[in-house]
Protein backbone atom coordinates (compact mmCIF):
# COMPACT_ATOMS: atom_id res chain seq x y z
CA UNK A 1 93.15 -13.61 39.16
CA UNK A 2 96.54 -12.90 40.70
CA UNK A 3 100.46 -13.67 39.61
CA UNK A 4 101.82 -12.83 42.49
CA UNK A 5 103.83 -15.44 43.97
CA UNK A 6 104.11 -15.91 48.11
CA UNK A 7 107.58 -15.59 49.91
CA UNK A 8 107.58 -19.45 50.26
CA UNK A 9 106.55 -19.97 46.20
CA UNK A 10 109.63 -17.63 45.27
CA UNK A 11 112.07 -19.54 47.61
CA UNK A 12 110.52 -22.79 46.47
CA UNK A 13 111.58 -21.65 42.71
CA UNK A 14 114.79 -20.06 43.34
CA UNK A 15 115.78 -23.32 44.95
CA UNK A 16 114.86 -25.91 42.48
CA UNK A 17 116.17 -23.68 39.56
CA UNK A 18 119.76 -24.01 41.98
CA UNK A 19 119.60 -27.35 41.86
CA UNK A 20 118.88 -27.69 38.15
CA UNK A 21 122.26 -25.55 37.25
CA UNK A 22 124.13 -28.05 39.69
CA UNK A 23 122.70 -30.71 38.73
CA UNK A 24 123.58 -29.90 34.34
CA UNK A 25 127.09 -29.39 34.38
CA UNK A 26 127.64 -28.36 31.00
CA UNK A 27 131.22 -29.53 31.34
CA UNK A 28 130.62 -32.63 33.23
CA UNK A 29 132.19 -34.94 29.98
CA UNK A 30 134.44 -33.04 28.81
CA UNK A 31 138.17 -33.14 29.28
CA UNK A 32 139.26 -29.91 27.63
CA UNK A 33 137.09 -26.88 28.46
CA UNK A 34 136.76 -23.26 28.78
CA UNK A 35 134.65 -22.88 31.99
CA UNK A 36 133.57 -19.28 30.30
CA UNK A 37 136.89 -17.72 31.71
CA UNK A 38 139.52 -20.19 32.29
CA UNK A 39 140.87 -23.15 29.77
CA UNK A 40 140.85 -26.21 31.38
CA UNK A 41 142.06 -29.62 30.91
CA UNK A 42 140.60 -32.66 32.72
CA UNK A 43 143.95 -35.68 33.74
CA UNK A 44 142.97 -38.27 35.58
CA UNK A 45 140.18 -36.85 36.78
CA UNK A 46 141.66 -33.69 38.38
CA UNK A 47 141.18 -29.96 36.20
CA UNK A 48 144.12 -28.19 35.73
CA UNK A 49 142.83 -24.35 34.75
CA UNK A 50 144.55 -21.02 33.59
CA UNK A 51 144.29 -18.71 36.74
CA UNK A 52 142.54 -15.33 34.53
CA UNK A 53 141.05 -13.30 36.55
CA UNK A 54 137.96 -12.30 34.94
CA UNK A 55 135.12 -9.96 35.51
CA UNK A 56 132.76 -11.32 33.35
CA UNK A 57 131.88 -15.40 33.35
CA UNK A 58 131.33 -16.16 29.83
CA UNK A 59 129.29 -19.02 29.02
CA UNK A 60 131.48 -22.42 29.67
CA UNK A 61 131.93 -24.76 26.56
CA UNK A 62 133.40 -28.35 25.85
CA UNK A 63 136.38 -28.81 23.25
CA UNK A 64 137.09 -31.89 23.36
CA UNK A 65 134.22 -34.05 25.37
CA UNK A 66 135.04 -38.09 26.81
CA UNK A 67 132.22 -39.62 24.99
């Protein structure tokens, strides 16, 4: 029995787990944020971020969430 995975299986994968991450915004309620480098604040519907330049993305989080 094999585990290999055809060219069109991989692509098939790689795709739908795409579509998961932009489909699961983990910030997608809140309205004060760190996206994992930047703070951010959510105003009328329009994110207003600190412009860090980072090197590493950190893993985003919600302060303060809408719900």
């Amino acid at each position: 029995m094999s585990h290999r995975l055809t060219r069109g299986q991989f692509f098939q994968i790689v795709t739908a787990l795409l579509d998961y991450q932009n489909a699961h915004n983990p910030t997608a309620y809140c309205t004060v944020y760190n996206d994992g480098c930047n703070d951010c604040s959510l105003t009328s519907g329009v994110p207003t971020c600190t412009e860090r330049a980072c090197i590493w993305q950190g893993i985003p989080s919600c302060s303060v969430c809408e719900y």
